[in-house]
Each structure stands twice: as structure tokens, then as C-alpha cells.
Protein backbone atom coordinates (compact mmCIF):
# COMPACT_ATOMS: atom_id res chain seq x y z
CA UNK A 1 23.05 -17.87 28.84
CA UNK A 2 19.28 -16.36 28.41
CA UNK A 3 17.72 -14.80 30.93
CA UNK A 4 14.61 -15.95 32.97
CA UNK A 5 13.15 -13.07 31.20
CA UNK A 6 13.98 -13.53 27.76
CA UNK A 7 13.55 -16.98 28.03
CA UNK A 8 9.73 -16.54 29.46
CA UNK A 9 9.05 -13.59 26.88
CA UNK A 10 10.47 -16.32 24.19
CA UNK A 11 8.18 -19.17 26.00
CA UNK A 12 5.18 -16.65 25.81
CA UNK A 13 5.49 -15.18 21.51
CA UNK A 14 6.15 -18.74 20.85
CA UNK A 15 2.85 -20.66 22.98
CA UNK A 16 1.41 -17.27 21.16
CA UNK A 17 2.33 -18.67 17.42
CA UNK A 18 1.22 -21.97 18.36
CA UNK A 19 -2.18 -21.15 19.74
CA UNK A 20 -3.04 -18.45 16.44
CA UNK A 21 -1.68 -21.40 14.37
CA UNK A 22 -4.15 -24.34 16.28
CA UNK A 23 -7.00 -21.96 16.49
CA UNK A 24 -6.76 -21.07 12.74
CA UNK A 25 -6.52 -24.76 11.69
CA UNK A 26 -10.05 -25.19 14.22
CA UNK A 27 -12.00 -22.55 13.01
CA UNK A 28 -10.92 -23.92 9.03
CA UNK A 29 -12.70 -27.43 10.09
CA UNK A 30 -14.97 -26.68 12.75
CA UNK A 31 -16.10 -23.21 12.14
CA UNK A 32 -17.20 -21.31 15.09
CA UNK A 33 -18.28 -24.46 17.06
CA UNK A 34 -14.13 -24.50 17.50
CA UNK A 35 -13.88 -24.28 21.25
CA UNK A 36 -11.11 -22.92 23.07
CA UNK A 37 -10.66 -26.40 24.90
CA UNK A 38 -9.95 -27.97 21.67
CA UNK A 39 -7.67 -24.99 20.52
CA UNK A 40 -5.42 -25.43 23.30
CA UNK A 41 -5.55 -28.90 22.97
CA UNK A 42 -4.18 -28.83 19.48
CA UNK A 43 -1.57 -26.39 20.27
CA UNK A 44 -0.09 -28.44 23.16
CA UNK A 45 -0.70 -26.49 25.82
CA UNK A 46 -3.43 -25.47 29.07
CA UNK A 47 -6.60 -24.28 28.38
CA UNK A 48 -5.49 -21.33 30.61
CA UNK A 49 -2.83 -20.73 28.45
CA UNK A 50 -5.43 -19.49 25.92
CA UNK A 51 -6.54 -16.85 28.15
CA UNK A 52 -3.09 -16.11 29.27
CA UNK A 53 -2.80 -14.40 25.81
CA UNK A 54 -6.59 -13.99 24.50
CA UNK A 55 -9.13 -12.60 26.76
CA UNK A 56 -12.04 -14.64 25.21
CA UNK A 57 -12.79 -16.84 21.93
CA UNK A 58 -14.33 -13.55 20.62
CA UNK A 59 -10.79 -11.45 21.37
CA UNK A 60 -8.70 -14.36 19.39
CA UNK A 61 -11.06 -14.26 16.41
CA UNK A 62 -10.83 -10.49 16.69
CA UNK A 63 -6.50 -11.15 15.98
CA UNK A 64 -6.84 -13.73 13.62
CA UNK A 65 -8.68 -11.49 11.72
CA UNK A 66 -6.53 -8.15 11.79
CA UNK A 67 -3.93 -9.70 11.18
CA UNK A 68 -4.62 -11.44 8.09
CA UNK A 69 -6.50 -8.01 6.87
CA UNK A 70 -2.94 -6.13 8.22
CA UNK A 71 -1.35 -8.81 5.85
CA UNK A 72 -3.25 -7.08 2.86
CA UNK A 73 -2.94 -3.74 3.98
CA UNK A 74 0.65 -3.60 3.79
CA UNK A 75 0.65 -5.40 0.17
CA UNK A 76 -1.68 -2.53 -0.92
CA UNK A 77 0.36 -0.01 0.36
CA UNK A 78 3.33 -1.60 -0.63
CA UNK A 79 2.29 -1.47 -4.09
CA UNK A 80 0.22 1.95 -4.13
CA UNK A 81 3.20 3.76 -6.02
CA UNK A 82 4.31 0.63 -8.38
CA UNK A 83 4.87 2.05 -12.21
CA UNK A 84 2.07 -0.47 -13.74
CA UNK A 85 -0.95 0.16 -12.05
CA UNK A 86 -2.82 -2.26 -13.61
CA UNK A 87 -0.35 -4.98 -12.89
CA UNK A 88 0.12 -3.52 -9.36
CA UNK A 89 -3.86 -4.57 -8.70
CA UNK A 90 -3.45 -8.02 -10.65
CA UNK A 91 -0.70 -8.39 -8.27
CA UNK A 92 -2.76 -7.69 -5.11
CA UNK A 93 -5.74 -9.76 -6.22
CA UNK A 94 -3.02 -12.67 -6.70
CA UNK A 95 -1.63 -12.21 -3.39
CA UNK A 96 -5.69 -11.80 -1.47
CA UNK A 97 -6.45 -14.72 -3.42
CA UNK A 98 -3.41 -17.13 -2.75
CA UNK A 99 -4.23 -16.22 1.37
CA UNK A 100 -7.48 -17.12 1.28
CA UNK A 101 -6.90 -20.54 -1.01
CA UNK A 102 -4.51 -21.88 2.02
CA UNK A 103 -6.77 -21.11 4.15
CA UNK A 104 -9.88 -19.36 4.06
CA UNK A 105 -11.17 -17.81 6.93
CA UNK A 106 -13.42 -14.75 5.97
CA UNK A 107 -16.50 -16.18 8.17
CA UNK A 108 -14.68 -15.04 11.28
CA UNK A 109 -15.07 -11.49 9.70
CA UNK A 110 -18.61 -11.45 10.47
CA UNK A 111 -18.15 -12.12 14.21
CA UNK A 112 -15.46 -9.50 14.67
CA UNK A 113 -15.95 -6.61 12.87
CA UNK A 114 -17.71 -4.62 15.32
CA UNK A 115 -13.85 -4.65 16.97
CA UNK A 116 -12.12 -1.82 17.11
CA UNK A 117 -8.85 -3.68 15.88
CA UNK A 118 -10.75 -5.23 12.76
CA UNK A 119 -12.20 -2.22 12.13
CA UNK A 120 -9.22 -0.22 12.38
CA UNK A 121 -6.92 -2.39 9.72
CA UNK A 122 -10.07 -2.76 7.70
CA UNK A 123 -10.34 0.77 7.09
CA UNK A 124 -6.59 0.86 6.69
CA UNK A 125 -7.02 -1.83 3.79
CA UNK A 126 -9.75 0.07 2.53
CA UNK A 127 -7.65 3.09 2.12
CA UNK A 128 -4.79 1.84 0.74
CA UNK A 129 -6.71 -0.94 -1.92
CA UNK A 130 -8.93 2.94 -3.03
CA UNK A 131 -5.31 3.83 -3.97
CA UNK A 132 -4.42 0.90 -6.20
CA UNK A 133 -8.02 0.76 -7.69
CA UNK A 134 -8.05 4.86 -8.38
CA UNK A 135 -4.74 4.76 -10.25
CA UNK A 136 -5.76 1.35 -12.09
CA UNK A 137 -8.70 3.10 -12.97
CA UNK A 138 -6.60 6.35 -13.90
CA UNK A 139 -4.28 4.31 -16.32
CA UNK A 140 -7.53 2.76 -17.53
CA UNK A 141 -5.92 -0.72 -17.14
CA UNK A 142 -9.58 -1.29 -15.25
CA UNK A 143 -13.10 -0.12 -16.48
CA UNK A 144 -14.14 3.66 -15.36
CA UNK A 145 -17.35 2.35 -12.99
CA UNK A 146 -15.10 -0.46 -11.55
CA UNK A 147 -14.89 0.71 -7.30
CA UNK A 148 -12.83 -0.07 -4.47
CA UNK A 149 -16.11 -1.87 -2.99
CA UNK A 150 -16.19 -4.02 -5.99
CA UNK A 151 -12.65 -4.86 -5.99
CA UNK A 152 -13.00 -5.54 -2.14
CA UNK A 153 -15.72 -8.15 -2.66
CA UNK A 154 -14.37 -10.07 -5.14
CA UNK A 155 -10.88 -10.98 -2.98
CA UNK A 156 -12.00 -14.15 -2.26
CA UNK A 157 -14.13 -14.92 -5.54
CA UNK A 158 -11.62 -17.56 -7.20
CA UNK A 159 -11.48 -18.89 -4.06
CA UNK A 160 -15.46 -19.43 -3.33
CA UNK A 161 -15.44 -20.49 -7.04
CA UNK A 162 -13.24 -23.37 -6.46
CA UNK A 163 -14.83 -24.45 -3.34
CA UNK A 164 -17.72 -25.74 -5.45
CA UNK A 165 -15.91 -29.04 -6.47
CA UNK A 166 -14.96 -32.21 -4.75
CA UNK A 167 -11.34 -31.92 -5.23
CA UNK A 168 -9.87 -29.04 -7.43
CA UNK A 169 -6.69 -29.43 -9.27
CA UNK A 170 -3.84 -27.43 -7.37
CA UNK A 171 -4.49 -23.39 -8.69
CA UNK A 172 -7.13 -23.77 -10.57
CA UNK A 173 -8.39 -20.52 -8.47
CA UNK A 174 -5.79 -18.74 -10.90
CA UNK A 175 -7.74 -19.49 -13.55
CA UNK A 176 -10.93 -17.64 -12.51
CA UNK A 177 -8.61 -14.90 -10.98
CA UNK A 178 -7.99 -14.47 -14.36
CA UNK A 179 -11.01 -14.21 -16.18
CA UNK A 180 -12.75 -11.85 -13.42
CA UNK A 181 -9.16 -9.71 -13.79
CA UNK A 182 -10.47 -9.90 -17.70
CA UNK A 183 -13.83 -9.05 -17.18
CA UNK A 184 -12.53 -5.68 -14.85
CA UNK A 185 -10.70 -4.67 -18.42
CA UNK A 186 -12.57 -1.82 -20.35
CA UNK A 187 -11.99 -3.06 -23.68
CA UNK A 188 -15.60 -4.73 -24.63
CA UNK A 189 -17.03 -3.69 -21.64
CA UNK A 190 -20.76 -2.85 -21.24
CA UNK A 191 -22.82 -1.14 -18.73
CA UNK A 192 -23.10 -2.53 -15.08
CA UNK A 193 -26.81 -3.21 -14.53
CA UNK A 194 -26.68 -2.18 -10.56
CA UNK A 195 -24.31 0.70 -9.02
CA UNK A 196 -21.72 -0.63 -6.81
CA UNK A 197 -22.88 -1.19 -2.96
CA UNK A 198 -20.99 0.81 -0.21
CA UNK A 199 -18.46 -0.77 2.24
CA UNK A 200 -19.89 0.98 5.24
């Protein structure tokens, strides 16, 4: 038989899953107007639940966040030492892209990057996608004046593309993943007109 413990610790990671899960779906339809009222009410529990586990609405956007950009840091890193660079990148672009098509929820960046546990993973993320873009680069499976801060703003570019229409046939995202994965080849390439910006 469980303990009163366990079974409370079990209670508590699980009402945890639930609320990241409600407050995810929210924020996808409401935006930030999502309040925690309507979270809790969509993951089945007390409003004090929420605050049980998340100090504020600002401190559960602040998770949500890290831990989709810890998601992506450990692909990047996972991949740093693959023997195809250049399909090691592809790979991670795939992988940033298919995340954001189930659900995209970059605006929440903009509201939580000032904490420390954003910032922290997003420098880790940083560091690990310079890895995958210098040896891509290196191996010349990417053009030479192709950065990390380029590659960093176009993760959710196939995405934003196929937000434009109505209702987009199921991966059609891969198809623009595709030609901006093209247009980062050096063969044909010409100049950039502007340098690339810095991440900050």
C-alpha cells in the first residue's frame, strides 16, 4: 500500500501536469487575458491549487516557457556531436518547428524573459544551437554569414508562415521548413543585404 506521502507527492506532480497542461491550452486561445480562475477551472481543480504550485500567473508563464526552451536545449545538445552536421541542424529546425505547430506559444516569451529561469535555459539553448550552427557552417552544409541569431529567429518561421491561412493542410509547415533550410545552403547564394542582429 502507498504511503500518505507518496500518495500526496503523486496527488501534487500530477494536479502539477494538469494545471501546465490547462494553462497551456488557455494561453493558446485566450492569450494573456487567460486568467488563473479559468486555468484551474479547466484543469479540475481550486483556484488555490494554482498557487499551491505557481506563485503568480507571471511565475507559471515563467515554467511554461523554460521548459519548452529546456525541450530544445537538450535536442541541440543532443545533437551537437552528430556525424552530419548539416543534417544534425535540419534535424533541430524539424524538431523547433513540429513544437511550435502543436502549439505555439512564443508570445509568453516576451512576458518572461526578464526571469532568471527563462533566461537561464535560453542562454543554455543559445549555447548549445552556436554549436550545431558553427559546425554546419564548418562542413559548409550552411552559408559562411548564416549566425546562431539567424537560425534562432527563424524556429518558428514555417510555423508563422502557415498561420496566414484559414485552414492549412496537415504539415504543410514542412514545406516552408524546407525551402528556408534551402535558402540557408551556400550553393547560389548571394550577399545578405543587412548583418545579422544580436540575441542580447
Amino acid at each position: 500500500m502507498a504511503s500518505p506521502v507518496r500518495t500526496l507527492r503523486t496527488d501534487a506532480a500530477r494536479n502539477r501536469e494538469l494545471l501546465l497542461a490547462a494553462a497551456e491550452d488557455e494561453f493558446a486561445e485566450r492569450g494573456l487575458s487567460a486568467s488563473v480562475a479559468d486555468i484551474a477551472r479547466r484543469a479540475g481543480v481550486a483556484k488555490g491549487t494554482v498557487f499551491r504550485h505557481f506563485a503568480s500567473k507571471d511565475d507559471l508563464i515563467a515554467v511554461i516557457v523554460s521548459e519548452h526552451l529546456a525541450v530544445l536545449a537538450t535536442a541541440a545538445q543532443r545533437l551537437a556531436d552528430a556525424d552530419d552536421p548539416g543534417a544534425a541542424l535540419l534535424e533541430f529546425l524539424t524538431l523547433a518547428a513540429s513544437e511550435r505547430q502543436q502549439r505555439d506559444l512564443t508570445f509568453l516569451q516576451t512576458v518572461s524573459e526578464a526571469d532568471p529561469r527563462v533566461s537561464d535555459v535560453r542562454t543554455a539553448l543559445i549555447t548549445a544551437l552556436t554549436t550545431l550552427v558553427d559546425r554546419a557552417r564548418d562542413a559548409e552544409a550552411i552559408r559562411a554569414d548564416v549566425t546562431v541569431a539567424d537560425i534562432f529567429l527563424l524556429l518558428c518561421a514555417p510555423v508563422h508562415v502557415v498561420e496566414n491561412l484559414t485552414d492549412p493542410p496537415p504539415d504543410l509547415w514542412r514545406r516552408y521548413l524546407a525551402i528556408i533550410f534551402d535558402g540557408l545552403r551556400p550553393a547560389g547564394a548571394s550577399p545578405l543585404p543587412q548583418p545579422a542582429p544580436d540575441l542580447g
